[in-house]
N, C-alpha and C. Protein backbone atom coordinates (compact mmCIF):
# COMPACT_ATOMS: atom_id res chain seq x y z
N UNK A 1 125.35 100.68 60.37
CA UNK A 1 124.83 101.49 61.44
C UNK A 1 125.79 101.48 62.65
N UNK A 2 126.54 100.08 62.90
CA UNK A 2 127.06 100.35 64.30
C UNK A 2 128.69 100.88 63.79
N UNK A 3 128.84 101.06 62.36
CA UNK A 3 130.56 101.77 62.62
C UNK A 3 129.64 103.04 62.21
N UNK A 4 128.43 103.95 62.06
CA UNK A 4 128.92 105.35 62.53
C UNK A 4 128.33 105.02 63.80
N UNK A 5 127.88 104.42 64.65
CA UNK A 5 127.51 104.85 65.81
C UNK A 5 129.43 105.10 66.69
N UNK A 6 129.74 104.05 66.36
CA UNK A 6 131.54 103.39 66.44
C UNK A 6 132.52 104.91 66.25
N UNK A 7 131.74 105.73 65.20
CA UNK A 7 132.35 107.20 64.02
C UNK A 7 131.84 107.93 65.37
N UNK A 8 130.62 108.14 65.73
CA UNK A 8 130.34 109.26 66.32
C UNK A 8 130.72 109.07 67.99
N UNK A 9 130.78 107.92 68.07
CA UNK A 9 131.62 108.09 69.53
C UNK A 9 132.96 108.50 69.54
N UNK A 10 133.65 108.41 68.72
CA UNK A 10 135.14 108.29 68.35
C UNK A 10 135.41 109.99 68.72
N UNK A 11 134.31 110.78 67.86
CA UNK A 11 134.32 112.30 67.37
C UNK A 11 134.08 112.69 68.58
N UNK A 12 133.61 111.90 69.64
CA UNK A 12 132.45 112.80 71.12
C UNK A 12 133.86 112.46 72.00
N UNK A 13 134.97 111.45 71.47
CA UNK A 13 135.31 111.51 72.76
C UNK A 13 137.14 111.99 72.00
N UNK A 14 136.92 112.98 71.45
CA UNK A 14 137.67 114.06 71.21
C UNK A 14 138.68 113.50 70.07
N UNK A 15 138.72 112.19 69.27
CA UNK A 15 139.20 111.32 68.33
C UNK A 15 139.58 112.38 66.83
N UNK A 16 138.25 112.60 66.66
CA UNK A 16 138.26 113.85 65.70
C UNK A 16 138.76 115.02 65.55
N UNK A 17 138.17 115.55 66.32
CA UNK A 17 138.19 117.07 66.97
C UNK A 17 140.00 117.04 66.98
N UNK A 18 140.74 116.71 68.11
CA UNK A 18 141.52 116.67 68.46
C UNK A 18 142.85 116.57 67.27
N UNK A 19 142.80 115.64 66.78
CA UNK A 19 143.84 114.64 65.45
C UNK A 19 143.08 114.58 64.53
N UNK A 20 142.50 115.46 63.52
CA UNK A 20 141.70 114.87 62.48
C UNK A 20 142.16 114.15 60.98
N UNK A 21 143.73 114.43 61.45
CA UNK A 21 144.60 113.35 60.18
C UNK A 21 145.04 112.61 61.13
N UNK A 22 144.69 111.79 62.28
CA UNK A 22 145.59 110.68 62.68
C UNK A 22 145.68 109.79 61.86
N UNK A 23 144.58 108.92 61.46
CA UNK A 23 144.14 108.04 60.34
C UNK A 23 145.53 108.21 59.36
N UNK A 24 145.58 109.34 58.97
CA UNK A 24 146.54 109.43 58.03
C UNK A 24 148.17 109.57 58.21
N UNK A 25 148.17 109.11 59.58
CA UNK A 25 150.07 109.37 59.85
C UNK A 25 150.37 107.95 59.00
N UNK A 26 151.74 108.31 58.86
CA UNK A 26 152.53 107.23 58.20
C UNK A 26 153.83 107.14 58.44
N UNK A 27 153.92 105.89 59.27
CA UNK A 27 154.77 105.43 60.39
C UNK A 27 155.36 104.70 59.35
N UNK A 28 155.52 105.10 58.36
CA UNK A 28 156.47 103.97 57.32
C UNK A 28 157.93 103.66 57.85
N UNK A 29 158.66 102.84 57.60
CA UNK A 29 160.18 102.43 57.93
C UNK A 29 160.99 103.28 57.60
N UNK A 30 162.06 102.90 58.27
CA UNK A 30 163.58 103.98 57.64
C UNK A 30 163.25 104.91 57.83
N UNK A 31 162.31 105.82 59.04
CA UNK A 31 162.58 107.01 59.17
C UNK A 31 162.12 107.73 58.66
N UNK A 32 160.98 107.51 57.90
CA UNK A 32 160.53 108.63 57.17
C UNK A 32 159.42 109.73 57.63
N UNK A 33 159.49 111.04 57.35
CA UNK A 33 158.35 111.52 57.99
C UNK A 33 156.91 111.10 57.71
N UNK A 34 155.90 111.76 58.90
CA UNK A 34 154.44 111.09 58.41
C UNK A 34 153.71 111.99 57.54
N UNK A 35 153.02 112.04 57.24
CA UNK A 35 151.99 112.70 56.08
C UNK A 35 152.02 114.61 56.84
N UNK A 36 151.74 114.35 57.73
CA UNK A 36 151.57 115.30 58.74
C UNK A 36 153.21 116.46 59.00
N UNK A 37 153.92 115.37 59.16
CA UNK A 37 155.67 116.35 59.20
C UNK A 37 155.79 116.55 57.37
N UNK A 38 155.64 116.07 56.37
CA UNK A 38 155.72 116.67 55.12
C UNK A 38 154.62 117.38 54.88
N UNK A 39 153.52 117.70 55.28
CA UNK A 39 152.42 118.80 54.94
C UNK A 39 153.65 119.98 55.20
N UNK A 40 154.37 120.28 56.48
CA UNK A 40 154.92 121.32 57.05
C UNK A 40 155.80 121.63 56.70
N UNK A 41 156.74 120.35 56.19
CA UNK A 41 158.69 119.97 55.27
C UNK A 41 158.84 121.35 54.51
N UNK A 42 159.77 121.73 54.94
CA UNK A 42 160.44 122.97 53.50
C UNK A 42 161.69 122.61 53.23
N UNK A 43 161.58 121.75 52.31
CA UNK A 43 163.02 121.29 51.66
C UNK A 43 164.06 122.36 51.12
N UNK A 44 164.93 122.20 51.56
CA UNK A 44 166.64 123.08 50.81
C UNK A 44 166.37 123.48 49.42
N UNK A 45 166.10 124.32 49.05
CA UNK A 45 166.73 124.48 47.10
C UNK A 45 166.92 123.19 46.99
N UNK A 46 168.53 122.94 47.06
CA UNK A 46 169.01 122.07 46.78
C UNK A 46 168.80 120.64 46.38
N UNK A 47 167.44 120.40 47.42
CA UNK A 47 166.86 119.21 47.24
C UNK A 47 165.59 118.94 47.51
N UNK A 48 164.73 119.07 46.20
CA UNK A 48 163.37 119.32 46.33
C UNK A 48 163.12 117.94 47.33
N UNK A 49 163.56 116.65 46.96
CA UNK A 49 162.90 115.79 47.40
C UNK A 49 163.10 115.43 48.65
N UNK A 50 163.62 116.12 49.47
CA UNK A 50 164.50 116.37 51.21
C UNK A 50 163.02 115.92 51.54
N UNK A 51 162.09 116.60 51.91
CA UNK A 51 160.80 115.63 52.86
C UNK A 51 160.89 114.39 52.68
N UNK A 52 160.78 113.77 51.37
CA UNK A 52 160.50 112.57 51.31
C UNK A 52 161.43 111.20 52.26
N UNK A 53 162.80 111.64 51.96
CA UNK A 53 164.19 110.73 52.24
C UNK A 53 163.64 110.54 53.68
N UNK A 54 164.26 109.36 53.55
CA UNK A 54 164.80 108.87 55.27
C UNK A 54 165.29 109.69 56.12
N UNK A 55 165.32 109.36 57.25
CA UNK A 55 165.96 110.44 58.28
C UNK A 55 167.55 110.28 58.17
N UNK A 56 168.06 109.19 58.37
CA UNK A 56 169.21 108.73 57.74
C UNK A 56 170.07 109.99 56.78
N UNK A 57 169.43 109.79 55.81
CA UNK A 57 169.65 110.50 54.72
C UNK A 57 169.64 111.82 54.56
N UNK A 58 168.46 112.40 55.52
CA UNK A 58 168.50 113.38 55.84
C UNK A 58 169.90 114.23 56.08
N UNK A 59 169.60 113.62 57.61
CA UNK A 59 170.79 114.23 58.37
C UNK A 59 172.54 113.95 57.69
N UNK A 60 172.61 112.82 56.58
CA UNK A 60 173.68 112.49 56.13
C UNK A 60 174.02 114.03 54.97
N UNK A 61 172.54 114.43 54.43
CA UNK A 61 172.61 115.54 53.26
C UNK A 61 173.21 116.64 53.77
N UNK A 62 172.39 117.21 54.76
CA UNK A 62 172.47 117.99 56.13
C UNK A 62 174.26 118.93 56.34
N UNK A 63 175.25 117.10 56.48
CA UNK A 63 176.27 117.29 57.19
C UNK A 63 176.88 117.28 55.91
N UNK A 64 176.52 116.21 55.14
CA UNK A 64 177.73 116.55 53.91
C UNK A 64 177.87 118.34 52.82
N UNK A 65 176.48 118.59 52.97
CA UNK A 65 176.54 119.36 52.55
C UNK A 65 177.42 120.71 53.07
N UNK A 66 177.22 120.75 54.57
CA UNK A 66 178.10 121.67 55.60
C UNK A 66 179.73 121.18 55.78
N UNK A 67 179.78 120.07 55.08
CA UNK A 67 181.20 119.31 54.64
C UNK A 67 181.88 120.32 53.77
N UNK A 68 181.12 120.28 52.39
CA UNK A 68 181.46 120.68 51.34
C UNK A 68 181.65 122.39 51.24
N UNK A 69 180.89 122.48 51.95
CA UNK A 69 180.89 123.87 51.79
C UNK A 69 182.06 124.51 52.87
N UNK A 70 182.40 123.90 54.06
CA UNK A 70 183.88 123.98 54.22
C UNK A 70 185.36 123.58 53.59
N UNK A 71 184.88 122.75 52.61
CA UNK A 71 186.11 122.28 51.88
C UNK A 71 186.07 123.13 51.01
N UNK A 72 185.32 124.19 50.66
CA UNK A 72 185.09 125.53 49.38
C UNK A 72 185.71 126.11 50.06
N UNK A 73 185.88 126.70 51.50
CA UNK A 73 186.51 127.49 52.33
C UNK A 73 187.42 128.49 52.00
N UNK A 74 188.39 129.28 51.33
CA UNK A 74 189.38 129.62 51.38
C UNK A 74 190.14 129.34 52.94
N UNK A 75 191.38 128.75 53.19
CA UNK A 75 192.13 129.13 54.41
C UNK A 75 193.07 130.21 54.47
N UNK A 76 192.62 131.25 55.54
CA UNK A 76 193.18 132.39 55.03
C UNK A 76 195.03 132.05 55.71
N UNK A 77 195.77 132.83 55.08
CA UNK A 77 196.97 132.87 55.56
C UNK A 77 197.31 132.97 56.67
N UNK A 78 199.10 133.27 57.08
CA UNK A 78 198.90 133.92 58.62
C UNK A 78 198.79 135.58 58.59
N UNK A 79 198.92 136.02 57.40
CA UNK A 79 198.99 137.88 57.58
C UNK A 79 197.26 138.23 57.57
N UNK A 80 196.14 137.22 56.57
CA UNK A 80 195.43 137.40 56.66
C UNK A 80 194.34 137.23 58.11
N UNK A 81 194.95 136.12 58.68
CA UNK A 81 194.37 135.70 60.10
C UNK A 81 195.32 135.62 60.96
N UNK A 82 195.81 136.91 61.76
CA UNK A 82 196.86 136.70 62.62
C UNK A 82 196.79 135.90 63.68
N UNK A 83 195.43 135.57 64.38
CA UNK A 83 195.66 134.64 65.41
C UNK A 83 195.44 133.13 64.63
N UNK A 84 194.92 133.36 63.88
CA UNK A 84 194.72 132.11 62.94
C UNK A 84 193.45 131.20 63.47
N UNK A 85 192.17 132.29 64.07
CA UNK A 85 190.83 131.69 64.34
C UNK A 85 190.32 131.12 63.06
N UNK A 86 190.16 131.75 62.42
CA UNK A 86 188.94 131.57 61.30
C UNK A 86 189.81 129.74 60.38
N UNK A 87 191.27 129.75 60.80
CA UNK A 87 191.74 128.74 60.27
C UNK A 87 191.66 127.54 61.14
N UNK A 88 191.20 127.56 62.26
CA UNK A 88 190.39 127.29 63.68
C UNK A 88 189.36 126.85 62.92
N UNK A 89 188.71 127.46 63.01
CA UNK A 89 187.22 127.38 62.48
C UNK A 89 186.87 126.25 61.61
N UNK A 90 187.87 126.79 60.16
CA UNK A 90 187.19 125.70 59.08
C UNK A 90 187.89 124.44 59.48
N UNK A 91 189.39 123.85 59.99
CA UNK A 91 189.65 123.10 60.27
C UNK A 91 189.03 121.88 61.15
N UNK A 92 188.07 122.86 62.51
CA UNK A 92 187.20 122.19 63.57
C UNK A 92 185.97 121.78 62.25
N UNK A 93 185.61 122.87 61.35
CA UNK A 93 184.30 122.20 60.87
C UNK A 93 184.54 121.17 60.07
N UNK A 94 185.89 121.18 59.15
CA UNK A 94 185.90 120.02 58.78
C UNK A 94 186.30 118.51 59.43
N UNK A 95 186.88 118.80 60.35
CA UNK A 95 186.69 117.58 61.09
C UNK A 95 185.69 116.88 61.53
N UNK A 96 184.95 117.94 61.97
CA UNK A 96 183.49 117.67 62.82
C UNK A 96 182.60 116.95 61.78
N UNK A 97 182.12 117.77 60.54
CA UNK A 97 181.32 117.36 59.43
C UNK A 97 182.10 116.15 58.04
N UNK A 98 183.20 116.31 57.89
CA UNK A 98 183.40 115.47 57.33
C UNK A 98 183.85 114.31 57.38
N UNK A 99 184.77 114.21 58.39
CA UNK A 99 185.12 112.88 58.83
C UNK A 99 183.98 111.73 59.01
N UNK A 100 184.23 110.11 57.97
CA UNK A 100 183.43 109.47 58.65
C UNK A 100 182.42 110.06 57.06
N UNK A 101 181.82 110.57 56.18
CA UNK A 101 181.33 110.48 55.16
C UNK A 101 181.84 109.72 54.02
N UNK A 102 182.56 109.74 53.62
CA UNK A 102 183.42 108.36 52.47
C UNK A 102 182.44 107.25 53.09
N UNK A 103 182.31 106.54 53.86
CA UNK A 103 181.78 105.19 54.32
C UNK A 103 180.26 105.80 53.98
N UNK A 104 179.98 106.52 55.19
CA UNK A 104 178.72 106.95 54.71
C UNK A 104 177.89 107.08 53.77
N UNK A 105 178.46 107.52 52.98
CA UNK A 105 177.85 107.40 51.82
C UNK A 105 177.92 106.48 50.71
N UNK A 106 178.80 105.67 51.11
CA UNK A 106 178.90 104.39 49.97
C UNK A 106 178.09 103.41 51.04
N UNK A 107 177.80 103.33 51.85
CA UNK A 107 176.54 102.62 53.51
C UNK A 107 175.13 103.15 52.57
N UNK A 108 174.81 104.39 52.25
CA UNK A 108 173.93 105.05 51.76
C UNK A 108 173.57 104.44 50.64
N UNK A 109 174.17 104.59 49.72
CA UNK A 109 174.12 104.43 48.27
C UNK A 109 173.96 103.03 48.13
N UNK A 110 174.02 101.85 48.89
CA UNK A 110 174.10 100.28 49.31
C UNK A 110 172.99 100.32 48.90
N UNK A 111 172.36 100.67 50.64
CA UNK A 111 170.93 100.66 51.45
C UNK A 111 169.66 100.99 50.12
N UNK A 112 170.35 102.50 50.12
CA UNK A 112 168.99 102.67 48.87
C UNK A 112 168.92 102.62 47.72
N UNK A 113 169.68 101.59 47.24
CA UNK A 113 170.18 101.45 45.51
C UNK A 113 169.14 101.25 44.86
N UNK A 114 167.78 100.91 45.58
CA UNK A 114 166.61 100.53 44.61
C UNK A 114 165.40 102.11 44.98
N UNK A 115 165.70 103.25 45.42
CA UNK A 115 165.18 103.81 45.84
C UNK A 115 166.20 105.29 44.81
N UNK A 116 165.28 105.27 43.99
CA UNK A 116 165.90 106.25 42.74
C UNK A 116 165.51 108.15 43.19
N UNK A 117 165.48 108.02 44.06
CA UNK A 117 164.89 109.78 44.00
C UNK A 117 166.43 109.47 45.49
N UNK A 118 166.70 108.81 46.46
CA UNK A 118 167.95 109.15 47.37
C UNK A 118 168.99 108.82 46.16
N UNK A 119 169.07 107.77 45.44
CA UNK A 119 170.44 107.43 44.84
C UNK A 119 170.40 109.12 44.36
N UNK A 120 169.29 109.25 43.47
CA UNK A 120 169.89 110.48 42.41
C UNK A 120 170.54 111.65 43.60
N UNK A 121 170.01 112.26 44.67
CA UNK A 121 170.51 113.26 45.49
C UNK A 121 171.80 112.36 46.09
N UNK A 122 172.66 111.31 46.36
CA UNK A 122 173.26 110.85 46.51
C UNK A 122 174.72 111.26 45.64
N UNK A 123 174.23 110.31 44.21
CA UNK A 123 175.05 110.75 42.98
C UNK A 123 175.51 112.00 43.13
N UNK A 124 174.97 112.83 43.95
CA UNK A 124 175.87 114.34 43.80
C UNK A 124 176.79 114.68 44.24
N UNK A 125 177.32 113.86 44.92
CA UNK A 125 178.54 114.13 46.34
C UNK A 125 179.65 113.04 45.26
N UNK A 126 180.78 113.37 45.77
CA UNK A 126 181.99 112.76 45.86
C UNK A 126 182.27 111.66 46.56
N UNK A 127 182.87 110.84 46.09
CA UNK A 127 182.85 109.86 46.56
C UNK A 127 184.03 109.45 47.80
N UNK A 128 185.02 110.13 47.62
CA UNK A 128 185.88 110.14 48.04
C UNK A 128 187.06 111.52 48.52
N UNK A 129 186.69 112.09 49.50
CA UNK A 129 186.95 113.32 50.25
C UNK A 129 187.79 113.34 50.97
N UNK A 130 187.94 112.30 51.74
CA UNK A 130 188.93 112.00 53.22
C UNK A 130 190.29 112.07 52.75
């Protein structure tokens, strides 16, 4: 009797109403989202299991992936890019995004070696880029 009296005060003083999955966040470690940010998650193609991962990991997928896809780049020539922006471009992005992944991801692959759904999206990258 006194946990719903305990229930219905909770609901009167806006507990309910307000957050009705608080109960259910999940403040788990390493970053992970709560029940509440994966109801909303729209993972990449690429990687169904992107909600789940660490934030870590996240943002590591994120950049490597914007890595890779500048190292696909063509660099155009100088007749093709006379001022030579666009060779600007992929050069700044690969600096920016790839530098500093080699470690990263062997830091990664350490951390979650017992955690088989990051190793496997892990396993997909190269190991060695720099």
């Amino acid at each position: 009797m006194r946990a719903l009296a305990a229930l219905c005060a909770l609901c009167l003083l806006g507990g309910c109403a307000a957050r009705p999955f608080a109960a259910f966040e999940d403040p788990r470690p390493e970053g992970r989202m709560s029940l509440r940010e994966r109801s909303q998650c729209e993972p990449p193609e690429t990687q169904p299991g992107w909600c789940d991962f660490p934030h870590e990991v996240r943002v590591f997928l994120e950049r490597r992936e914007g890595c890779d896809h500048f190292r696909g780049e063509p660099v155009p020539d100088a007749a093709g890019d006379p001022g030579g922006t666009r060779r600007r471009q992929i050069e700044t992005a690969l600096r920016e995004l790839c530098t500093g992944t080699d470690a990263e991801l062997a830091r990664l692959r350490t951390r979650y070696r017992k955690d088989a759904s990051v190793g496997a999206a892990l396993e997909t990258f190269e190991s060695d880029i720099e």
